[in-house]
Protein backbone atom coordinates (compact mmCIF):
# COMPACT_ATOMS: atom_id res chain seq x y z
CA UNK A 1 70.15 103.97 113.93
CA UNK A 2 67.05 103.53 116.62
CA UNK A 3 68.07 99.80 118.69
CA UNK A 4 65.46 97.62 116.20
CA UNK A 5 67.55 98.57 113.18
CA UNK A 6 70.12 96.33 113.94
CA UNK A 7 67.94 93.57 114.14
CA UNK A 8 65.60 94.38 111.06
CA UNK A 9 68.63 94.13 109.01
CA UNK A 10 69.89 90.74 110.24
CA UNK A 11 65.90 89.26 110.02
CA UNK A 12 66.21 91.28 106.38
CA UNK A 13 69.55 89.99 104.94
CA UNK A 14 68.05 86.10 105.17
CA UNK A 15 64.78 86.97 102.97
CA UNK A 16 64.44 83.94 100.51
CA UNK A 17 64.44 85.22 96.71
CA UNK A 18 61.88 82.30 95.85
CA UNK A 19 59.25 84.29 97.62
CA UNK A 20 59.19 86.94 95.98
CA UNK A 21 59.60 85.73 92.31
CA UNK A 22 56.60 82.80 93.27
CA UNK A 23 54.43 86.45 93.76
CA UNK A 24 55.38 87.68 90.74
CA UNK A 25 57.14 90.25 92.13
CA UNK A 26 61.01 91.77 90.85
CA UNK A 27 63.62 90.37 92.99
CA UNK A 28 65.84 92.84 94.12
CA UNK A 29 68.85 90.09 95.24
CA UNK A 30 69.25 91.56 98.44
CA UNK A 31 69.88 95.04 97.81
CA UNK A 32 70.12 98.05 100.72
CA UNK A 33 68.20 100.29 101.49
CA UNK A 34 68.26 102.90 104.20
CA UNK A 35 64.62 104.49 105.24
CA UNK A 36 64.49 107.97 106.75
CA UNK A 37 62.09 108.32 109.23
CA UNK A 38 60.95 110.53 112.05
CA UNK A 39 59.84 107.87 114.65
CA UNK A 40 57.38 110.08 116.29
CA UNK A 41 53.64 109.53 114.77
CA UNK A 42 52.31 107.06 116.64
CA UNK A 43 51.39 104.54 115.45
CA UNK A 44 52.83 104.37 112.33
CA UNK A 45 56.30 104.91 113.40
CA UNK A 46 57.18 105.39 117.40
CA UNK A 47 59.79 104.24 119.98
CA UNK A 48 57.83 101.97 122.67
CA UNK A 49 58.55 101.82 126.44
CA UNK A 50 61.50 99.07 125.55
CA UNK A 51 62.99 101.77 123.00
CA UNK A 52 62.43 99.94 120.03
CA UNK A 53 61.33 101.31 116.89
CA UNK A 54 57.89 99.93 115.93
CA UNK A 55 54.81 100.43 114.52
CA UNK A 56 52.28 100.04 111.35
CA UNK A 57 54.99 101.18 108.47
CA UNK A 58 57.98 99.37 110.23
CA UNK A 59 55.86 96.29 109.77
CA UNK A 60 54.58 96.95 106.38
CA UNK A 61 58.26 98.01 105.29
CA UNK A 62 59.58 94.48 106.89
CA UNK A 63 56.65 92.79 104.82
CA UNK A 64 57.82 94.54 101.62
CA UNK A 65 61.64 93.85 102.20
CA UNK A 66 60.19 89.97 102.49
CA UNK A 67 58.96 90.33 99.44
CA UNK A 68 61.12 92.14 96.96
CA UNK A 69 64.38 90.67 98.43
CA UNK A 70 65.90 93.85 99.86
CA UNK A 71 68.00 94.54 103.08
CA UNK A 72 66.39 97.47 105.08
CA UNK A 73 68.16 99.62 107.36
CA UNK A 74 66.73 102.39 109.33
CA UNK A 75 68.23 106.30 110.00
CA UNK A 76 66.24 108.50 112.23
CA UNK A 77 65.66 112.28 110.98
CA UNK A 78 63.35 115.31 111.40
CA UNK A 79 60.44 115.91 109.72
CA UNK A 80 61.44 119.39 108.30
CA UNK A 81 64.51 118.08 106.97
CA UNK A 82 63.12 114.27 105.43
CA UNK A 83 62.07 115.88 102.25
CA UNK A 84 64.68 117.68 101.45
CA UNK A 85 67.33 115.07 102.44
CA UNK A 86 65.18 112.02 100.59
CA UNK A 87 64.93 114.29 97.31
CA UNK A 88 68.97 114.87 98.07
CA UNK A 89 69.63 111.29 97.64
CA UNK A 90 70.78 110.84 100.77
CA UNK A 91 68.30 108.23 101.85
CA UNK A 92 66.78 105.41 99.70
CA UNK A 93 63.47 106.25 100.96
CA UNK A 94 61.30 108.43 103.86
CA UNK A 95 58.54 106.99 106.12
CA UNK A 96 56.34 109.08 108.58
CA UNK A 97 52.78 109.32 107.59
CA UNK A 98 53.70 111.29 104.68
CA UNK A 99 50.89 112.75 103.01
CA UNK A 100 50.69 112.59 99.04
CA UNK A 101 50.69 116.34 97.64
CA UNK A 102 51.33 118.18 94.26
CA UNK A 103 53.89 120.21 95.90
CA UNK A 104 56.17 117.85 96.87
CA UNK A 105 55.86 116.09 94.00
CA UNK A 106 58.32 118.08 92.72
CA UNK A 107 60.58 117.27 94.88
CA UNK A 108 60.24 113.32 95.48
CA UNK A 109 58.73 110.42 93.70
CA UNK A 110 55.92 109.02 95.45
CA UNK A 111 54.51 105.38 95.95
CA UNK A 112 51.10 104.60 95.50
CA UNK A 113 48.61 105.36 98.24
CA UNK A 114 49.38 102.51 101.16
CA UNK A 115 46.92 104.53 103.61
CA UNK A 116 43.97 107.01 103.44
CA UNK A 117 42.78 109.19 106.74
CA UNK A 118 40.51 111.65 107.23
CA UNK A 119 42.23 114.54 108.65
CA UNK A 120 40.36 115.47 112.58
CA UNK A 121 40.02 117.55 115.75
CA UNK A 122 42.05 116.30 118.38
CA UNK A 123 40.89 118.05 121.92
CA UNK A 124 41.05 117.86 125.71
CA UNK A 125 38.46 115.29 126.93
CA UNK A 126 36.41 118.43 128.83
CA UNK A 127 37.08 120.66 125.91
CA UNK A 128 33.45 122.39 125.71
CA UNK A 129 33.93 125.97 124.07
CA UNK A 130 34.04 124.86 120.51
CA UNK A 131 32.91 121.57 118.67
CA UNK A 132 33.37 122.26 114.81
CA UNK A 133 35.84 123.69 112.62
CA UNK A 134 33.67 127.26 112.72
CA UNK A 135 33.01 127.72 116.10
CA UNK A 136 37.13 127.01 116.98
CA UNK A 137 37.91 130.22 113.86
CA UNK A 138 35.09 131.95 115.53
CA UNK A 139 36.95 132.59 119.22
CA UNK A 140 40.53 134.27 118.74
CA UNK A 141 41.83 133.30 122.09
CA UNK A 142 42.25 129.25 120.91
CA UNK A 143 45.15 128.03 120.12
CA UNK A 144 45.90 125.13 117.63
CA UNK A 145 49.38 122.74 117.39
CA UNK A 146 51.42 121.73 114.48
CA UNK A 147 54.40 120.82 112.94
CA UNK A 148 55.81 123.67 110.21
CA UNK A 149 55.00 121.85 106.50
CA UNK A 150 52.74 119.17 107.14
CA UNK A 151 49.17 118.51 106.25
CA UNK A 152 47.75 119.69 109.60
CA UNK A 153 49.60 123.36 109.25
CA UNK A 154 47.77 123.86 106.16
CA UNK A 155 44.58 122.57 106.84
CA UNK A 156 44.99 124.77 110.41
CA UNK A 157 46.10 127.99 107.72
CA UNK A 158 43.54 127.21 104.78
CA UNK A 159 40.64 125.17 106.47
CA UNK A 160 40.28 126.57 109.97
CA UNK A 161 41.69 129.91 109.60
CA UNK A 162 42.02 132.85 107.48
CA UNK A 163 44.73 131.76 105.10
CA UNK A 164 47.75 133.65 106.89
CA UNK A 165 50.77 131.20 107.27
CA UNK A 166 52.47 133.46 110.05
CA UNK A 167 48.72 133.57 112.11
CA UNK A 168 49.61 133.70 115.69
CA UNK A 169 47.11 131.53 116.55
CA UNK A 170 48.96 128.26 115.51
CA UNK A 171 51.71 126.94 117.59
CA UNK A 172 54.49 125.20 116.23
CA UNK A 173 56.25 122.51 117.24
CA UNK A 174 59.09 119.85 116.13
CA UNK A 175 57.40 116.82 116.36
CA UNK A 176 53.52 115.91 116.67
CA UNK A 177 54.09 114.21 120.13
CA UNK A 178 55.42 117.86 121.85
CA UNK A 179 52.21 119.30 120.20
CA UNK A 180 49.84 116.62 121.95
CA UNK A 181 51.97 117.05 125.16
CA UNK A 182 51.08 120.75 124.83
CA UNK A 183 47.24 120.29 124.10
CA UNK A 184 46.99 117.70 126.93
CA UNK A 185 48.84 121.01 129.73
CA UNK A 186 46.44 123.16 128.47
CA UNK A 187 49.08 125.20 126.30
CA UNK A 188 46.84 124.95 123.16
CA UNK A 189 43.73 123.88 122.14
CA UNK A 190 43.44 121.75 119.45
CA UNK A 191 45.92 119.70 117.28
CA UNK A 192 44.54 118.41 113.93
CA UNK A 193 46.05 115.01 112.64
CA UNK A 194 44.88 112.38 110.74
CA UNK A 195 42.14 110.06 112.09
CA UNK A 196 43.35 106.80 112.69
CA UNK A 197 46.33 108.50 114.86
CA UNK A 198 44.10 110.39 116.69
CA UNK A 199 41.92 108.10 117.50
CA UNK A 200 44.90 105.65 119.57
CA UNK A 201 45.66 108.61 121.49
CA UNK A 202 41.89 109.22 122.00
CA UNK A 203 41.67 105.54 123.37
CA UNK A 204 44.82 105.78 125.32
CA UNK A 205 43.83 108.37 127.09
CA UNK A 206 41.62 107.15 129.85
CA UNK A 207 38.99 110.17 128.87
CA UNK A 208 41.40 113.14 128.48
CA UNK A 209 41.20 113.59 125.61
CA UNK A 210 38.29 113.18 122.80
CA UNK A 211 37.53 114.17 118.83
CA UNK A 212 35.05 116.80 117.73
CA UNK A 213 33.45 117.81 114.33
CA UNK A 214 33.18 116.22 111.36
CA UNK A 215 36.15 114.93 109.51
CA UNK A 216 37.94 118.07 107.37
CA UNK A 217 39.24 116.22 104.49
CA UNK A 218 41.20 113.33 103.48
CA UNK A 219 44.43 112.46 103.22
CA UNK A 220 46.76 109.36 101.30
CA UNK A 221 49.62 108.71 102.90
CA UNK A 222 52.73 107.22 100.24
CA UNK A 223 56.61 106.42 100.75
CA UNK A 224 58.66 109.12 99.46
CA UNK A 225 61.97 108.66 97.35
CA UNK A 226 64.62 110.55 95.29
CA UNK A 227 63.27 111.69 91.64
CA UNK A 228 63.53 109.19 89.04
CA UNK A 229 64.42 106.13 92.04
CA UNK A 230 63.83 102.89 90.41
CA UNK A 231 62.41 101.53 94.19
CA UNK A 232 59.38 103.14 93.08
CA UNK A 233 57.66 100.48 90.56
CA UNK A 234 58.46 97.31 92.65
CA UNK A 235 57.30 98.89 95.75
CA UNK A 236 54.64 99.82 94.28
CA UNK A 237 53.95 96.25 93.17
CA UNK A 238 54.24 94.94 97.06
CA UNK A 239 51.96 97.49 98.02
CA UNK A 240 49.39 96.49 95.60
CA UNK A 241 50.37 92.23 96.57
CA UNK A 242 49.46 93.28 100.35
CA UNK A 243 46.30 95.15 99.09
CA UNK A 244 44.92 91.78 97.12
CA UNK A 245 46.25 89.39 99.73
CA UNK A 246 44.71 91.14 102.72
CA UNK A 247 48.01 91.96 104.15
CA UNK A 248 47.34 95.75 104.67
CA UNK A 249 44.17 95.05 106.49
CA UNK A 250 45.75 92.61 108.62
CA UNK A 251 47.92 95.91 109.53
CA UNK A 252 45.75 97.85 109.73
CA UNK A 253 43.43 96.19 112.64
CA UNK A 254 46.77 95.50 114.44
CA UNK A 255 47.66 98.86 114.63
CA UNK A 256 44.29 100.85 114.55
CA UNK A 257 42.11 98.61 116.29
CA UNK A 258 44.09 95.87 119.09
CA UNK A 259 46.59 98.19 119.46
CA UNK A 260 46.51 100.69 122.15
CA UNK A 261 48.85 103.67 122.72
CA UNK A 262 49.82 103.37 126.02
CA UNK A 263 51.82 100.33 125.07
């Protein structure tokens, strides 16, 4: 458990039932619930310089626990193995930018949408051999980042290249911060991730690094949960209360417009 866990859960356990019942909402009399997530996509989910865990789905999750009258606590885990351990049971629920797809479907339950990005190029700030999605397929010596089963592996296999999963040409790595670190030293040359990510480590950068091309598709992002979870319809109901109320806007110009990565 990341050092703002502890806290979260002691803000969490003194949520006031009248709230949520006066939005209509199911309250949930307190109940636990442990979120899996990766803590590494920025800046939905990251540890700042203090080593606290932060960010836009933190604050959205706090909003939610407000309302449906739950008591959140937080476990960290890998990306490659959230799926798998959320569709296990072991976790109540995953976090981390997750991107809703038929696939996984049937493994999890999904919530409804809470975000949609346009998926990007992500380059060095005096990248100048490529500028589109063709031109980068079109030279064989560049080199593009990602994490093994995410959106941006298959859009790098399917979109930008030839449709081989084992193409040499895309570098893996464990978390989407090493595969920035790696495009910022030079080791590859792109690294494809959704747009309102990119473009905080775009403004953080002080000019080193910069987007190019046109967007390559969209993305919604959802909460992820064990099959059949009855979390599912009352989250689902918060997420549609911060919709009409404004509260996910509010969100999102904290975290995608005053916020700036190199906090």
């Amino acid at each position: 458990m990341r050092p703002i866990a502890a806290a979260l859960a002691l803000v969490l356990t003194a949520l006031a039932p009248a709230a949520a019942t006066a939005q209509g909402l199911p309250d949930l009399g307190g109940r636990p619930v442990t979120v899996a997530t990766e803590n590494a996509y920025p800046p939905l989910q990251f540890i700042d310089a203090s080593g606290n865990a932060v960010g836009w789905e933190y604050d959205a999750m706090a909003e939610i626990a407000r309302r449906l009258n739950i008591t959140v606590t937080y476990a960290n885990i890998s990306w490659d193995a959230m799926i798998a351990a959320v569709s296990e049971g072991q976790f109540d629920l995953g976090m981390t930018g997750i991107t809703i797809r038929d696939d996984r479907k049937e493994k999890v339950d999904f919530s409804d949408p809470y975000m949609r990005s346009e998926m990007v190029m992500m380059v060095r700030g005096d990248e100048a051999r490529f500028a589109d999605a063709a031109s980068f397929a079109a030279n064989p010596d560049l080199l593009v980042a990602a994490q093994p089963g995410t959106t941006p592996f298959y859009v790098a296999v399917y979109d930008l290249l030839d449709g081989n999963e084992a193409n040499p040409r895309i570098k893996l790595f464990e978390t989407f911060g090493a595969g920035v670190a790696a495009l910022r030293a030079g080791d590859v040359d792109l690294v494809l991730t959704d747009g309102t990510a990119g473009q905080g480590y775009v403004d953080a950068s002080s000019g080193a690094l910069k987007i190019v091309g046109g967007p390559l598709g969209t993305e919604d992002f959802g909460f992820i949960f064990p099959k059949g979870s009855d979390l599912v319809a009352p989250i689902n109901a918060a997420i549609a209360a911060m919709k009409a109320d404004g509260t996910i806007a509010a969100l999102d110009r904290k975290w995608f417009l005053d916020f700036k990565m190199g906090q």
